[in-house]
N, C-alpha and C. Protein backbone atom coordinates (compact mmCIF):
# COMPACT_ATOMS: atom_id res chain seq x y z
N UNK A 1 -32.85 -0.55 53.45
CA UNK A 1 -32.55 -1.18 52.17
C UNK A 1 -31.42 -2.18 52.38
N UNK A 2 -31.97 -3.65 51.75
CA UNK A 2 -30.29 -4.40 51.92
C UNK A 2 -29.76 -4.87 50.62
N UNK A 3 -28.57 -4.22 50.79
CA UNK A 3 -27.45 -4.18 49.76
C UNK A 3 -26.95 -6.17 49.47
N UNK A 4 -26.98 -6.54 48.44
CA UNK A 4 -27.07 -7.71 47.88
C UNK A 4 -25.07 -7.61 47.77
N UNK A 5 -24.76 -8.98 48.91
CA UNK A 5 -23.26 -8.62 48.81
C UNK A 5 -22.91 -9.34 47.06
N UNK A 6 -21.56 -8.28 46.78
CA UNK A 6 -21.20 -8.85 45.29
C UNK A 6 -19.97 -10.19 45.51
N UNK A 7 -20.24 -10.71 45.38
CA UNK A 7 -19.29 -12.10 45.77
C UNK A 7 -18.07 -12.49 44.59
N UNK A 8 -16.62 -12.39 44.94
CA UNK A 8 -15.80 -12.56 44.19
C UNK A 8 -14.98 -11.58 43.54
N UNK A 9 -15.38 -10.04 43.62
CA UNK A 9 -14.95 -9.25 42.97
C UNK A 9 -13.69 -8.44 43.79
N UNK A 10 -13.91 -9.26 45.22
CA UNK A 10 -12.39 -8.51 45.68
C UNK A 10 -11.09 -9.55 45.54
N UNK A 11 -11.45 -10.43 45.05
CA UNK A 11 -10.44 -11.41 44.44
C UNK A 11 -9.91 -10.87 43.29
N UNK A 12 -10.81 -10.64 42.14
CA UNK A 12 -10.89 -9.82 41.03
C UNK A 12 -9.99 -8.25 41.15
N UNK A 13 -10.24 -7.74 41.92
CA UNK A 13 -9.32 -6.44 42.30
C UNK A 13 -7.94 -7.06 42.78
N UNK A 14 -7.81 -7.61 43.57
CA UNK A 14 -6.62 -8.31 44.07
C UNK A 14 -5.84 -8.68 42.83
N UNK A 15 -6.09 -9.71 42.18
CA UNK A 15 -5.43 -9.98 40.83
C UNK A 15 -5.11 -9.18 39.71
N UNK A 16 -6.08 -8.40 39.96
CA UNK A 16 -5.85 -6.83 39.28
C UNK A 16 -4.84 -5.88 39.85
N UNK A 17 -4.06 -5.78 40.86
CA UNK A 17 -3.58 -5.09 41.94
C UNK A 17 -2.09 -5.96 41.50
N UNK A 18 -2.12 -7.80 41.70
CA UNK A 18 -1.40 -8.37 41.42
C UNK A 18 -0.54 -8.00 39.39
N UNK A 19 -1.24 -7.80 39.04
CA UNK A 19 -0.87 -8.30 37.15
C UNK A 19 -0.75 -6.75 37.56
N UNK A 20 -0.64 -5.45 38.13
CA UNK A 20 -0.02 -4.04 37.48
C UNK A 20 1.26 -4.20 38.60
N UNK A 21 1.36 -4.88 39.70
CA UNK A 21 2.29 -4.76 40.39
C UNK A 21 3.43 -5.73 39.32
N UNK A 22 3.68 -6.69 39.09
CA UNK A 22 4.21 -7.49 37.77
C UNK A 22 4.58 -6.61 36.32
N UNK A 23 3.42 -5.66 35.96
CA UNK A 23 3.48 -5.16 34.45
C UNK A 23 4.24 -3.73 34.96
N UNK A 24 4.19 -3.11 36.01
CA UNK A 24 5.20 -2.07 36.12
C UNK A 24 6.42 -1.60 35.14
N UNK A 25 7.13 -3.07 35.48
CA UNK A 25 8.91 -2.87 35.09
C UNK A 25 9.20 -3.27 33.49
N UNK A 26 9.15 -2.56 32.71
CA UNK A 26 9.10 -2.74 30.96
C UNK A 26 10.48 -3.65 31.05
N UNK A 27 10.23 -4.67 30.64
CA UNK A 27 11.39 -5.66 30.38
C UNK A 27 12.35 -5.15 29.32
N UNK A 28 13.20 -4.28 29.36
CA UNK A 28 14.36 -3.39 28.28
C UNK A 28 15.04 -4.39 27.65
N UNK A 29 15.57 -5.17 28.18
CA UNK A 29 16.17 -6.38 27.67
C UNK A 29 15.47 -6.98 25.99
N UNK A 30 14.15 -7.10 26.63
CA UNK A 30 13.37 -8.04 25.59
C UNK A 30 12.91 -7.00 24.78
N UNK A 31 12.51 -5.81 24.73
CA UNK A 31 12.36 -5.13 24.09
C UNK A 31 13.48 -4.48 22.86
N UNK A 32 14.77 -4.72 23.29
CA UNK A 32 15.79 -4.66 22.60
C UNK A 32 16.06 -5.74 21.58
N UNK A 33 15.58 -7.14 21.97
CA UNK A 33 15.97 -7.51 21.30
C UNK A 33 14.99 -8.14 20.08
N UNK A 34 14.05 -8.01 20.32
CA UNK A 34 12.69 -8.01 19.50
C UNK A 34 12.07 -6.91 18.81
N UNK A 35 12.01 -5.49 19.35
CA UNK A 35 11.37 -4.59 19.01
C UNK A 35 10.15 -4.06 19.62
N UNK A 36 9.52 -5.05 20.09
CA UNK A 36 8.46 -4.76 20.84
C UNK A 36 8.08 -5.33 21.92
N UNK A 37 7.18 -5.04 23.12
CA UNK A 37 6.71 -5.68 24.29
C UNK A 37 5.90 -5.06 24.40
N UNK A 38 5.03 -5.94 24.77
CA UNK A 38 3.41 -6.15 25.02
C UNK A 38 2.93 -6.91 26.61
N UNK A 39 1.65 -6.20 27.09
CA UNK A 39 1.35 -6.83 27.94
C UNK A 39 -0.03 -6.85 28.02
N UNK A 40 -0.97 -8.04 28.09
CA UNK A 40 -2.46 -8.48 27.89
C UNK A 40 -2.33 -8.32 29.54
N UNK A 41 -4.36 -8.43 30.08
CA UNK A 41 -4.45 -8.53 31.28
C UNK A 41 -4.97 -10.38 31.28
N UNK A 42 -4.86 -10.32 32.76
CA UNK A 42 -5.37 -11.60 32.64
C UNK A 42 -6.63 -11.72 32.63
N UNK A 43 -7.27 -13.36 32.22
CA UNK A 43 -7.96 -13.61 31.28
C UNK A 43 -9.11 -14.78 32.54
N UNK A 44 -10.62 -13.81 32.60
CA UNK A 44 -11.24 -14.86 33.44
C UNK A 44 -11.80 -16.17 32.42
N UNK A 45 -11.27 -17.17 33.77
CA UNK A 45 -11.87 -18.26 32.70
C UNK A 45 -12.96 -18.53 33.29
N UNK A 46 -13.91 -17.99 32.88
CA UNK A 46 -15.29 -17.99 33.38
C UNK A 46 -15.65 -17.13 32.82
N UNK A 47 -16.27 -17.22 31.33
CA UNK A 47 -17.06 -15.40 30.95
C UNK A 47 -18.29 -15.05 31.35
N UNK A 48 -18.72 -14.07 31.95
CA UNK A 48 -19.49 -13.62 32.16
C UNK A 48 -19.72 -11.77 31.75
N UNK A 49 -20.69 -11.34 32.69
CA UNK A 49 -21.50 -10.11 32.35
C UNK A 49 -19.51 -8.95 33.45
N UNK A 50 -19.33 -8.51 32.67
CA UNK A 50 -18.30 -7.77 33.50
C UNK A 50 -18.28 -6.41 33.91
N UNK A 51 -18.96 -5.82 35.07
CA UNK A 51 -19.22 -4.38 35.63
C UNK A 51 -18.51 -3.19 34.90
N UNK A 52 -18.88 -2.42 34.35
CA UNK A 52 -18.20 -1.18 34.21
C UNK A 52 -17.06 -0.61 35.32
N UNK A 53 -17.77 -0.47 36.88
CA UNK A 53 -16.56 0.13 37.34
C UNK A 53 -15.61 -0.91 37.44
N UNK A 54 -15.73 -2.47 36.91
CA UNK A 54 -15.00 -2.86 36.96
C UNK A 54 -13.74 -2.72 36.06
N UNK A 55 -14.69 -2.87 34.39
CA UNK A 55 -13.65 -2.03 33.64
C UNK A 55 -13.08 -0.98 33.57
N UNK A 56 -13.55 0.08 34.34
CA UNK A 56 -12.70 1.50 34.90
C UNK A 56 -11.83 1.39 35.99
N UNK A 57 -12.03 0.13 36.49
CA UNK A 57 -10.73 -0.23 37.13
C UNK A 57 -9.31 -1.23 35.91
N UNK A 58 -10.15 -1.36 35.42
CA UNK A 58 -8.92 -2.18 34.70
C UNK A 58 -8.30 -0.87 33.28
N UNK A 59 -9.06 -0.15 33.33
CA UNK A 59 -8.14 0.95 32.53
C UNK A 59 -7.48 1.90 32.89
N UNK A 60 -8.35 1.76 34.30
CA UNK A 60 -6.56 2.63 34.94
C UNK A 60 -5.39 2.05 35.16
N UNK A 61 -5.47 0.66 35.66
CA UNK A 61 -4.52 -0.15 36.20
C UNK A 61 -3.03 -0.02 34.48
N UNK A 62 -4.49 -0.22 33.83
CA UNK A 62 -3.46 -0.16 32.32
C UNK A 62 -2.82 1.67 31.90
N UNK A 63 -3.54 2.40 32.79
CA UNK A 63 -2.79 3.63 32.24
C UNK A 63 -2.01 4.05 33.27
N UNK A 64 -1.87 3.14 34.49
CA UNK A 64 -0.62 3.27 35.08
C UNK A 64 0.79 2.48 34.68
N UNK A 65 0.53 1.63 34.29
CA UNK A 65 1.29 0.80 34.03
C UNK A 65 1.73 1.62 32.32
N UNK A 66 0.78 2.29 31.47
CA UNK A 66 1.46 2.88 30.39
C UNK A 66 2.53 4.28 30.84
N UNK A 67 1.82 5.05 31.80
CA UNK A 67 2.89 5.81 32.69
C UNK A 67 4.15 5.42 32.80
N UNK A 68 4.37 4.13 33.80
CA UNK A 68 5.75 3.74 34.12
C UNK A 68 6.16 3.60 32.80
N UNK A 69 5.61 2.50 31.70
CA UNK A 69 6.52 2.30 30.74
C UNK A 69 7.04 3.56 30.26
N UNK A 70 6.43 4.50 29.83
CA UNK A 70 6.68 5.83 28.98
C UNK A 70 7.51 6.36 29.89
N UNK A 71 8.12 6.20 31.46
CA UNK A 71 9.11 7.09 32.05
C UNK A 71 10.48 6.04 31.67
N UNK A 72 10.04 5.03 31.82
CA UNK A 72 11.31 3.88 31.58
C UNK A 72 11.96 4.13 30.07
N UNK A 73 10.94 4.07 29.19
CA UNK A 73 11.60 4.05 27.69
C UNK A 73 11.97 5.75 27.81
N UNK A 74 11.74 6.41 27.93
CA UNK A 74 12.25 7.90 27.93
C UNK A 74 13.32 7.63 28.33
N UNK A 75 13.76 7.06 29.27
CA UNK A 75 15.51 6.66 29.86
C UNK A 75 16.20 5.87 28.65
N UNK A 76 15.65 5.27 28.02
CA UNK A 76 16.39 4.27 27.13
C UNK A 76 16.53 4.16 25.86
N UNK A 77 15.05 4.94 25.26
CA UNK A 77 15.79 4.95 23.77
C UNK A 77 15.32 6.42 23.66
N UNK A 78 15.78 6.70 22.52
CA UNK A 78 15.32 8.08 21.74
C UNK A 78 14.16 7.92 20.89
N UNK A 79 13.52 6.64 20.39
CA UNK A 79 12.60 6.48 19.63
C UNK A 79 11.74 5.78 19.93
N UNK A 80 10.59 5.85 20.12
CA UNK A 80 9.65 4.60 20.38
C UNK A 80 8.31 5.21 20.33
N UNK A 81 7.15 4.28 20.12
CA UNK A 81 6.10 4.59 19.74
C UNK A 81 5.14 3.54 21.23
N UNK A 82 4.32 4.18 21.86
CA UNK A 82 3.51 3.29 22.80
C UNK A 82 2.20 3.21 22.10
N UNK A 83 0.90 2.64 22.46
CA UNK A 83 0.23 2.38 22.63
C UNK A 83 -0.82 1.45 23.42
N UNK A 84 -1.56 2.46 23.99
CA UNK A 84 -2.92 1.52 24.93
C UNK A 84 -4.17 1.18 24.03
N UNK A 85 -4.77 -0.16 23.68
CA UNK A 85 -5.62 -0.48 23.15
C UNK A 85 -6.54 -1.09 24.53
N UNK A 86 -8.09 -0.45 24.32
CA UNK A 86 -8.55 -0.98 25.43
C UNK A 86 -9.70 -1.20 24.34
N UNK A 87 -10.44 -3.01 24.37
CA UNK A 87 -11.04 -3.23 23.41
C UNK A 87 -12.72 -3.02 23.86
N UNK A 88 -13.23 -2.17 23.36
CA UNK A 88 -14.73 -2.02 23.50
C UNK A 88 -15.83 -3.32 23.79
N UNK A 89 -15.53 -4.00 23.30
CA UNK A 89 -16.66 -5.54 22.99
C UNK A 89 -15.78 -6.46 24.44
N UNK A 90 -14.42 -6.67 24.41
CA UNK A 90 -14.16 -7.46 25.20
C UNK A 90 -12.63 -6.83 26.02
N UNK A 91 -12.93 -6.66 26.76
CA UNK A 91 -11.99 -6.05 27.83
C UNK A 91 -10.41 -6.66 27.90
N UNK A 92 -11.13 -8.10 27.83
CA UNK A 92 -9.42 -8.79 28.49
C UNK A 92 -8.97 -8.51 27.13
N UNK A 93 -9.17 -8.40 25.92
CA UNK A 93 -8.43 -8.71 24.67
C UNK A 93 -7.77 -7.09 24.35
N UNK A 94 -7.65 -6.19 25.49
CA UNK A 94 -7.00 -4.75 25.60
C UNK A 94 -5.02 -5.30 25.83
N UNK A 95 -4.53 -4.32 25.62
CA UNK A 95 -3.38 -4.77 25.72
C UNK A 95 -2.45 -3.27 25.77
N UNK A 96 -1.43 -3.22 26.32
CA UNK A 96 -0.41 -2.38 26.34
C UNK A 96 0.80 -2.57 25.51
N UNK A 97 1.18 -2.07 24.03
CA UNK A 97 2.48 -2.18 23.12
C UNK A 97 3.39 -1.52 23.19
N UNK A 98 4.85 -1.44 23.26
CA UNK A 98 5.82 -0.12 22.86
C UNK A 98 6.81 -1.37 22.03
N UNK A 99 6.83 -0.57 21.37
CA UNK A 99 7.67 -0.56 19.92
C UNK A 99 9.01 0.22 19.49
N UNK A 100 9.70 -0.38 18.78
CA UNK A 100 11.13 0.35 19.15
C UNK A 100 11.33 0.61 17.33
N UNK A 101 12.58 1.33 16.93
CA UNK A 101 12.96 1.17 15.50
C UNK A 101 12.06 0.75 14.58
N UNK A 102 12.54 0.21 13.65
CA UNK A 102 11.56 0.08 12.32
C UNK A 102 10.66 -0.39 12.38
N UNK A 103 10.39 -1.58 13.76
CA UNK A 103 9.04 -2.03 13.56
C UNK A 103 7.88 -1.36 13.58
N UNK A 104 8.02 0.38 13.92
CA UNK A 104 7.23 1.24 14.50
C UNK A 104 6.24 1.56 13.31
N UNK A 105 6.80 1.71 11.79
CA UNK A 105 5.63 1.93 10.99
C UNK A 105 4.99 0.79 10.25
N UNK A 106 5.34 -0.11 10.58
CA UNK A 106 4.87 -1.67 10.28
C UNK A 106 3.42 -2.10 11.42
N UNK A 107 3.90 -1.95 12.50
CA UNK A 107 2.79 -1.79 13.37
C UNK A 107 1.97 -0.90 13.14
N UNK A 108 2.16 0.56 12.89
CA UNK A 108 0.80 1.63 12.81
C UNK A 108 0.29 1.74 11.64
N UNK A 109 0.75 0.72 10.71
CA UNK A 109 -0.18 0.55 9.24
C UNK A 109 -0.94 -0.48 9.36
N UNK A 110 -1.21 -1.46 10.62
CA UNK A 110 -1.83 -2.40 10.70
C UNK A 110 -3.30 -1.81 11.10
N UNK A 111 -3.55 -0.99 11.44
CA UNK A 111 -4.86 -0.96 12.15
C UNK A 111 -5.39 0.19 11.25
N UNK A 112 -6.94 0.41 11.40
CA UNK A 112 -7.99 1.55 10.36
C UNK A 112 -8.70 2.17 11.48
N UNK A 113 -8.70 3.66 11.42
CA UNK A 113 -9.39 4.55 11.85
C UNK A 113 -10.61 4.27 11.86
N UNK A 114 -11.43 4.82 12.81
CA UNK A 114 -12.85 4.82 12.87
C UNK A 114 -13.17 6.31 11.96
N UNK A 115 -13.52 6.67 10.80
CA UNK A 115 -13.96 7.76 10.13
C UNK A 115 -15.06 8.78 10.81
N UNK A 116 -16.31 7.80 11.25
CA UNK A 116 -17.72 8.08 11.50
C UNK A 116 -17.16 8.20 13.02
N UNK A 117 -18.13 9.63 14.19
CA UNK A 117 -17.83 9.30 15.18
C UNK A 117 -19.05 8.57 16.19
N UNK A 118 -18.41 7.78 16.78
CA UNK A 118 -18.73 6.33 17.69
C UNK A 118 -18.79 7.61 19.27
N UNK A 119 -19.47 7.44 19.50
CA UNK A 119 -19.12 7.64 21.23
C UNK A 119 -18.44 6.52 22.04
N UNK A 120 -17.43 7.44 22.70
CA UNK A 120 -16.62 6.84 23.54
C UNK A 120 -17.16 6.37 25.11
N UNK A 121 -17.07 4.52 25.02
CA UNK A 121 -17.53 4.22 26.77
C UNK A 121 -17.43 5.21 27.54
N UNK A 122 -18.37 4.88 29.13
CA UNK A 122 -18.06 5.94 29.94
C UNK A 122 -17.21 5.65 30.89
N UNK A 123 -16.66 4.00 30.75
CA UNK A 123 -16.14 3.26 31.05
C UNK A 123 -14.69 3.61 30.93
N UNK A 124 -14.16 4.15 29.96
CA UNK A 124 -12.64 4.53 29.25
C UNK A 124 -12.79 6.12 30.20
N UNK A 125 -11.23 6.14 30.64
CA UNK A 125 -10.72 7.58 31.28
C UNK A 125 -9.81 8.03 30.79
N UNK A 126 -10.17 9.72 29.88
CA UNK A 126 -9.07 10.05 29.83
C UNK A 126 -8.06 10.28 31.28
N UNK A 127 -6.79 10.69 30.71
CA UNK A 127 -5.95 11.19 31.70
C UNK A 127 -4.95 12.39 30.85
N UNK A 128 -4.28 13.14 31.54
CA UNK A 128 -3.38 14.33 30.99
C UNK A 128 -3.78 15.01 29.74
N UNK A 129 -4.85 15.02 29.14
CA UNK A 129 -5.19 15.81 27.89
C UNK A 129 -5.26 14.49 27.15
N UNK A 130 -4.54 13.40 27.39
CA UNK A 130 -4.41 12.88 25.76
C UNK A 130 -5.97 12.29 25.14
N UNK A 131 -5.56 12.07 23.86
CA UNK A 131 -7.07 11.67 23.20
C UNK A 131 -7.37 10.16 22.77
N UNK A 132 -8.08 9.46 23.32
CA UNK A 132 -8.16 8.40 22.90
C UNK A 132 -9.15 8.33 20.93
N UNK A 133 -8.73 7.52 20.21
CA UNK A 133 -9.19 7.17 19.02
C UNK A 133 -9.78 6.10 18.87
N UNK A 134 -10.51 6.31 18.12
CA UNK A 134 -11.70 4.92 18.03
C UNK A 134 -11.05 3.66 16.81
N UNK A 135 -10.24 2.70 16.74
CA UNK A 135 -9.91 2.28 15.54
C UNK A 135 -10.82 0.98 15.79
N UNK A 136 -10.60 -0.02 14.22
CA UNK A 136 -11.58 -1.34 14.01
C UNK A 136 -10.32 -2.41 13.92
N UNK A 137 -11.08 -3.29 14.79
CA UNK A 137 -10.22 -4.39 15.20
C UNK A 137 -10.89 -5.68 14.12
N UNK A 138 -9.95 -6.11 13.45
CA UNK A 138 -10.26 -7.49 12.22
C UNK A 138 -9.77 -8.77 12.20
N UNK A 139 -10.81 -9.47 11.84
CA UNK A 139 -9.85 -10.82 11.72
C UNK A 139 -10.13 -11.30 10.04
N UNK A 140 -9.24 -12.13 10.04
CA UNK A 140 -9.06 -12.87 8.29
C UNK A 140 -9.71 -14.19 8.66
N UNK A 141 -10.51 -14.54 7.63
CA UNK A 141 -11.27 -15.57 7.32
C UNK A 141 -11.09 -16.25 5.79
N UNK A 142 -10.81 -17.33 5.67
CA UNK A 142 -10.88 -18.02 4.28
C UNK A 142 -11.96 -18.37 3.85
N UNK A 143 -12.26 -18.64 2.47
CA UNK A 143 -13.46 -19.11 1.89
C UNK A 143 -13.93 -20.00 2.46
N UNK A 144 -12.75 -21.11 2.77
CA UNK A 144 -13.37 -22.52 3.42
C UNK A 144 -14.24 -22.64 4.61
N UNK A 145 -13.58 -22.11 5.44
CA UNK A 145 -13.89 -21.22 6.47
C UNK A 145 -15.02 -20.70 6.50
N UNK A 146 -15.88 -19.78 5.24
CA UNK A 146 -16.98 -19.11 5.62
C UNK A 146 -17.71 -20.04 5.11
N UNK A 147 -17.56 -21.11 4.10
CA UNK A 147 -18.29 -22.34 3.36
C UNK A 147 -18.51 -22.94 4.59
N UNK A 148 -18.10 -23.44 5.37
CA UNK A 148 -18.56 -24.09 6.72
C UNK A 148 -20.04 -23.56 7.60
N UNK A 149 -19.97 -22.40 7.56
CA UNK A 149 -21.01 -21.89 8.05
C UNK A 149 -22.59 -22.08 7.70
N UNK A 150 -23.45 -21.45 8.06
CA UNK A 150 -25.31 -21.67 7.84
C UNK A 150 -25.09 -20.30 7.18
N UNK A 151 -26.33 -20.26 6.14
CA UNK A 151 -26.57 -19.67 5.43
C UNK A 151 -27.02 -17.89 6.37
N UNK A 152 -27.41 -18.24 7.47
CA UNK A 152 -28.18 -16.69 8.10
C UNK A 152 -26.25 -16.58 8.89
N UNK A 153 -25.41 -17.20 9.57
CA UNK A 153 -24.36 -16.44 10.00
C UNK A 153 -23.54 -16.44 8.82
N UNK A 154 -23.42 -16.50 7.80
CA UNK A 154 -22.62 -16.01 6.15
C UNK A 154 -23.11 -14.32 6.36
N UNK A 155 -24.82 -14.17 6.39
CA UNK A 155 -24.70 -12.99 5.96
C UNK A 155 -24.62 -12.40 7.08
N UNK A 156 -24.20 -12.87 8.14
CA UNK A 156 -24.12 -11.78 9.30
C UNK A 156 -22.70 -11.33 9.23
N UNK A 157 -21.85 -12.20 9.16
CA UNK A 157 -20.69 -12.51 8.62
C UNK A 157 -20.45 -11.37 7.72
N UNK A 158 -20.90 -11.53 6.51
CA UNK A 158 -20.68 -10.52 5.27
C UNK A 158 -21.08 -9.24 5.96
N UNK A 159 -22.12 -8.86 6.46
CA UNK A 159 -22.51 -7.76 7.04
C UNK A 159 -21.23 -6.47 7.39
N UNK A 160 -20.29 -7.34 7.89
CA UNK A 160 -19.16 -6.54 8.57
C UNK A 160 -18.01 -6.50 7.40
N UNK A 161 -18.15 -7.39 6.59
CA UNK A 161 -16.89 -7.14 5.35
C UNK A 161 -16.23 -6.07 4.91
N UNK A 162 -14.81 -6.02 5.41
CA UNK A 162 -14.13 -4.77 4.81
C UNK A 162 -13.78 -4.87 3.49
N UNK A 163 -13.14 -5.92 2.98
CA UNK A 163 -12.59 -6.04 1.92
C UNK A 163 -12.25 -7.48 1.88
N UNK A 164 -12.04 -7.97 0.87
CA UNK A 164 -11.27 -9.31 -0.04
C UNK A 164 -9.75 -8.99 -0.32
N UNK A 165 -8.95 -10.02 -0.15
CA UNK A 165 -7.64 -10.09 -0.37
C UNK A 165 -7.57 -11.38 -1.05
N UNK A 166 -7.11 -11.31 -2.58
CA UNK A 166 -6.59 -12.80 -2.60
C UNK A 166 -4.85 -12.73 -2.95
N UNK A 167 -4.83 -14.00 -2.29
CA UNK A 167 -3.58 -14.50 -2.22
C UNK A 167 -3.14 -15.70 -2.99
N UNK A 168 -1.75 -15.69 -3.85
CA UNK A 168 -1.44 -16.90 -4.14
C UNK A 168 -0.49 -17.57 -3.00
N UNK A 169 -0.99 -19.40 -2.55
CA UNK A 169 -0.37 -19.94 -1.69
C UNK A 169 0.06 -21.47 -2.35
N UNK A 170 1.22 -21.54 -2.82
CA UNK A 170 1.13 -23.14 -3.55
C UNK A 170 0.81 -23.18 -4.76
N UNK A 171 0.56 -22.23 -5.81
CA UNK A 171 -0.23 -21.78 -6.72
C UNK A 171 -1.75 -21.52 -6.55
N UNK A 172 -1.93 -21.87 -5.71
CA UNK A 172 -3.42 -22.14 -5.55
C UNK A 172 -4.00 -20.57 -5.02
N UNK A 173 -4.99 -19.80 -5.39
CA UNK A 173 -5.29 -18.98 -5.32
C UNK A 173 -6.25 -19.11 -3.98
N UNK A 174 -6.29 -17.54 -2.75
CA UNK A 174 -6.54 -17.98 -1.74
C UNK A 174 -7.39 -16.44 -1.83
N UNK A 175 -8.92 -16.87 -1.12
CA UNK A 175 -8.96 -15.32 -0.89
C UNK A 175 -9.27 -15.20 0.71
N UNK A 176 -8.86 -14.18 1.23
CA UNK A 176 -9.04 -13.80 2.37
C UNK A 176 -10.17 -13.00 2.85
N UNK A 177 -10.85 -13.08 3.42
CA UNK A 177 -11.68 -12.00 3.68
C UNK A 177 -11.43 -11.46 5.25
N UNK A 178 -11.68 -10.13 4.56
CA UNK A 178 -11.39 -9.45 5.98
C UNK A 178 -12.57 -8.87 7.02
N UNK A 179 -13.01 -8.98 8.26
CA UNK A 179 -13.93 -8.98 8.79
C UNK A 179 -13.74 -7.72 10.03
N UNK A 180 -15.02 -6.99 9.79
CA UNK A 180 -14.66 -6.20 11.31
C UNK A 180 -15.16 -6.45 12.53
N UNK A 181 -14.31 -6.99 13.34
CA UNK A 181 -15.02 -7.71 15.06
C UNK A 181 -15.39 -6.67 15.47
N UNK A 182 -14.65 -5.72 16.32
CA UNK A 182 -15.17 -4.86 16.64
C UNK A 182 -14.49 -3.41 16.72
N UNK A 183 -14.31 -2.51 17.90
CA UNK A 183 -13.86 -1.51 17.91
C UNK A 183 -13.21 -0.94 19.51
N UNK A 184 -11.61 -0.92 18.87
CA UNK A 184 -11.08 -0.84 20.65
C UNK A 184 -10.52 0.95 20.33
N UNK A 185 -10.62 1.17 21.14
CA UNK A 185 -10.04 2.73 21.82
C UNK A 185 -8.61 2.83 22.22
N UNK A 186 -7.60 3.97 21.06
CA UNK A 186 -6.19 3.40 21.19
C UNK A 186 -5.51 5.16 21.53
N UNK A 187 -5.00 5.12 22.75
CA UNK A 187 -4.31 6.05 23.35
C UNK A 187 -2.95 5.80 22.93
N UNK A 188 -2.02 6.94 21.80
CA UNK A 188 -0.54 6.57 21.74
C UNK A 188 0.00 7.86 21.71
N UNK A 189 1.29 7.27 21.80
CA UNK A 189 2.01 8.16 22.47
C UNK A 189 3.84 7.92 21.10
N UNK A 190 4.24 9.19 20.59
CA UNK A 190 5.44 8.92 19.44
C UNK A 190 6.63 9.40 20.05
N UNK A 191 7.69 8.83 20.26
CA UNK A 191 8.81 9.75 20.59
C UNK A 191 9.47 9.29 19.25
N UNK A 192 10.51 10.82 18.65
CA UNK A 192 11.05 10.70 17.54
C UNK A 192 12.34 11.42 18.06
């Protein structure tokens, strides 16, 4: 049998190897003085079809790198809230947060539970017991905005509608609509 070589993907590991050797060291500094730090992976500019074990490599890389942070902030503050979001639909748009002081319940009112249960990728690893949660990731759209569109992506569009928000901006009355993209898998972690 001959094995069809995969071309490019040990570059791909390499850079992957590169961005957790970099995301290790939680910048304390900046985190102090902002409240929060965050770290995205990097971003191929080239989209394509992206391997599973590839993404089971990129969620460990991120739950090592949530490791170090969680031993670092244990040294430094008494309070902080982490979280790993690893996004179901699109990988690079996963990200690693820790959060310090008040911004902590400002951030965890931003996001909505998944109610109904979703099966979890086979792609996502737990580690140490903890439980990953299924939440819905949204974006805001204006009227104008969905007026632009064709009549068949409106209702695909609407399809996903959580809710309407209107807003006054200028006097002018604004409504927002809120849309659900998709659904990322969020491992956190509370120190109080």
């Amino acid at each position: 049998m001959h094995l069809k070589k995969i071309r490019g993907w040990k570059r791909r590991i390499k850079q992957l190897e590169e961005w957790k050797k970099d995301s290790n060291l939680l910048d304390i500094n900046s985190l102090r003085m902002y409240g929060v730090e965050y770290r995205k992976i990097f971003n191929f500019v080239e989209r394509y079809f992206i391997p599973n074990w590839f993404k089971r490599e990129i969620v460990l890389s991120f739950i090592d790198v949530f490791k170090r942070w969680e031993a670092q902030a244990k040294d430094e503050f008494e309070e902080f809230y982490m979280c790993l979001h690893i996004n179901e639909t699109d990988i690079f748009d996963s990200e690693i947060i820790i959060i310090i002081a008040e911004a902590i319940n400002l951030y965890k009112s931003k996001f909505k539970k998944v109610k109904n249960y979703i099966p979890m990728p086979d792609w996502i690893i737990t580690f140490d017991n903890k439980e990953w949660s299924p939440y819905y990731l949204h974006s805001v759209w204006l009227q104008d905005e969905i007026n632009l569109l064709s009549d068949a992506d409106k209702r695909k569009l609407m399809k996903q509608l959580v809710r309407v928000n209107k807003n006054k901006v200028n006097s002018r009355e604004l409504q927002e609509y809120i849309i659900r993209d998709s659904i990322f898998w969020c491992l956190d972690i509370e120190y109080t």
